[in-house]
C-alpha atoms as a PDB file:
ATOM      1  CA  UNK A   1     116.569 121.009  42.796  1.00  0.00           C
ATOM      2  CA  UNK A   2     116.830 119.571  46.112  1.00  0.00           C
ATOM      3  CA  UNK A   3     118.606 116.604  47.418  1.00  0.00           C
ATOM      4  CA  UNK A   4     115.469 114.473  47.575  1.00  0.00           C
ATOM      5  CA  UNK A   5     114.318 114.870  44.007  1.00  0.00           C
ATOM      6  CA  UNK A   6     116.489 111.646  42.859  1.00  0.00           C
ATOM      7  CA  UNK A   7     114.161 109.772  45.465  1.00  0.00           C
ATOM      8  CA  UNK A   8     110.607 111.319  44.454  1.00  0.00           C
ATOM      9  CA  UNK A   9     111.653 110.861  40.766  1.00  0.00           C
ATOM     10  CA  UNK A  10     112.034 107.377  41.278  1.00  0.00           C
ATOM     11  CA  UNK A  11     109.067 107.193  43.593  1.00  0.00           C
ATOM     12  CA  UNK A  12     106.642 108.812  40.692  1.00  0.00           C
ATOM     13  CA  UNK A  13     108.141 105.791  37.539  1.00  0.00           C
ATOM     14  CA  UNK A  14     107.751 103.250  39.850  1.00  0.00           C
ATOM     15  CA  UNK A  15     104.569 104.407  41.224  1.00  0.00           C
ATOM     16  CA  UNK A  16     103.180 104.169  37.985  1.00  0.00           C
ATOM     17  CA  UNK A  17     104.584 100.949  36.590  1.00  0.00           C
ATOM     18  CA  UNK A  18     102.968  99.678  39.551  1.00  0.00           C
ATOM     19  CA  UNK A  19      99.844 101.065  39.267  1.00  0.00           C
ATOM     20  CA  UNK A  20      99.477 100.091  35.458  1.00  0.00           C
ATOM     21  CA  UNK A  21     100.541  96.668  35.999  1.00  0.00           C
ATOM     22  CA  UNK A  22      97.735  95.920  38.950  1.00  0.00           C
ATOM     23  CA  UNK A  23      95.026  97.666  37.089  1.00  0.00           C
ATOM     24  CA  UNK A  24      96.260  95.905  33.787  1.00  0.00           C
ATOM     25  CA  UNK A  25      95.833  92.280  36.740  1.00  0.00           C
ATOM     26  CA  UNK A  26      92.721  93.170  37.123  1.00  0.00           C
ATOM     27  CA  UNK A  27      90.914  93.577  34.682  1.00  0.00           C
ATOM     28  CA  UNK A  28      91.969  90.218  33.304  1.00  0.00           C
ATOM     29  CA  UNK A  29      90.979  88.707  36.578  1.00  0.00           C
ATOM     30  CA  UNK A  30      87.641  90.499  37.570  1.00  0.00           C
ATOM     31  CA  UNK A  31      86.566  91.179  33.497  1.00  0.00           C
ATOM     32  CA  UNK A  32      86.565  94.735  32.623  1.00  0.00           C
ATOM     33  CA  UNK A  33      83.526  96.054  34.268  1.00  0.00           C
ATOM     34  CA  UNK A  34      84.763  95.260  37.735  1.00  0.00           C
ATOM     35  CA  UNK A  35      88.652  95.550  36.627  1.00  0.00           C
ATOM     36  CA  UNK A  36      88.291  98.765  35.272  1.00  0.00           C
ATOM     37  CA  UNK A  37      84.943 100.243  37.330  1.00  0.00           C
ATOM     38  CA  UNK A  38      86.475  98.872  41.073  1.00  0.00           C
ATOM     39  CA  UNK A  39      90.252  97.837  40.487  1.00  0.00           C
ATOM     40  CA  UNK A  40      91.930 101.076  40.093  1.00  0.00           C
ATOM     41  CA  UNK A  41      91.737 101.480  44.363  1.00  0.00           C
ATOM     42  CA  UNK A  42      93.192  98.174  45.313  1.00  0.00           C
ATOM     43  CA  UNK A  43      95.943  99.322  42.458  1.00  0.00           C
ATOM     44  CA  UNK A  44      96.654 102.788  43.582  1.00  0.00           C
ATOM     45  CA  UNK A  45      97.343 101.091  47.510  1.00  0.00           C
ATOM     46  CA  UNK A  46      99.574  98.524  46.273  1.00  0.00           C
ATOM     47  CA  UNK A  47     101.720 100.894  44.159  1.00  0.00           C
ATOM     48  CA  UNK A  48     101.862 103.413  46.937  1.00  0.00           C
ATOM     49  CA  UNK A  49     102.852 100.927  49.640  1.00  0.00           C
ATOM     50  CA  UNK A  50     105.274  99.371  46.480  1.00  0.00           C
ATOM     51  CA  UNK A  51     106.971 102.797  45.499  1.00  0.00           C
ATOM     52  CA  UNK A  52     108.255 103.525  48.501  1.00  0.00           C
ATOM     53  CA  UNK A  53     110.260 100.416  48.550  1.00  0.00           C
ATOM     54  CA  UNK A  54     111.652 101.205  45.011  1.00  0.00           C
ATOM     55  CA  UNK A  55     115.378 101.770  46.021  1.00  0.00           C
ATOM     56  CA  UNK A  56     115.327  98.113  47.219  1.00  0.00           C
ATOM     57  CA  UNK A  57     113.625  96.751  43.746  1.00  0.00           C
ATOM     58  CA  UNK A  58     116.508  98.544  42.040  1.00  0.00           C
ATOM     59  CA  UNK A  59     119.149  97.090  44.069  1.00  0.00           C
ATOM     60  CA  UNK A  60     117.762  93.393  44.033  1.00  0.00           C
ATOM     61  CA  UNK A  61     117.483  94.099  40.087  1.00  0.00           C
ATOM     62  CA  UNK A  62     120.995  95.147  39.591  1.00  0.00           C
ATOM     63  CA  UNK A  63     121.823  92.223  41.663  1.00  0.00           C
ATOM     64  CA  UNK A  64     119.524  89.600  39.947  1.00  0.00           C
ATOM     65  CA  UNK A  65     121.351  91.261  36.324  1.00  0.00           C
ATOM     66  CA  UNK A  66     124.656  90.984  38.149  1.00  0.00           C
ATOM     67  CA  UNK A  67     123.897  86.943  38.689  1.00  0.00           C
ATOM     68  CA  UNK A  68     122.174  86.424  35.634  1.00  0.00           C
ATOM     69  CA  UNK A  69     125.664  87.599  33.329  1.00  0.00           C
ATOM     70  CA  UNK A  70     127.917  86.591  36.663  1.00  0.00           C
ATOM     71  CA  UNK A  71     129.236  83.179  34.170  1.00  0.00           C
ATOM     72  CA  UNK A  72     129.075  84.723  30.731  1.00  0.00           C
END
């Protein structure tokens, strides 16, 4: 394994818990014909353009848990 697999790994989950969540978005929103037929393009560019950002989601995640449990 290389040194960049930690980063593709990453790159592939959050890919497609992106990908599953805009498709899910819109097929509520357009009905299922267009949802399913037309909204799996507009889902695979936002999770592409969203996944490789992902190192910043996990850090403003750990931080949002760190706040959340900061006064407990």
């Amino acid at each position: 394994m290389s040194d960049g697999d930690g980063y593709w790994i990453g790159y592939r989950i959050t890919w497609a818990i992106t990908f599953i969540g805009c498709w899910i978005y819109a097929i509520a929103t357009y009905g299922f014909l267009l949802g399913v037929g037309l909204g799996w393009l507009p889902s695979a560019i936002i999770a592409t353009i969203v996944s490789f950002l992902w190192p910043l989601i996990a850090i403003g995640l750990v931080l949002l848990v760190y706040f959340i449990f900061k006064g407990r």
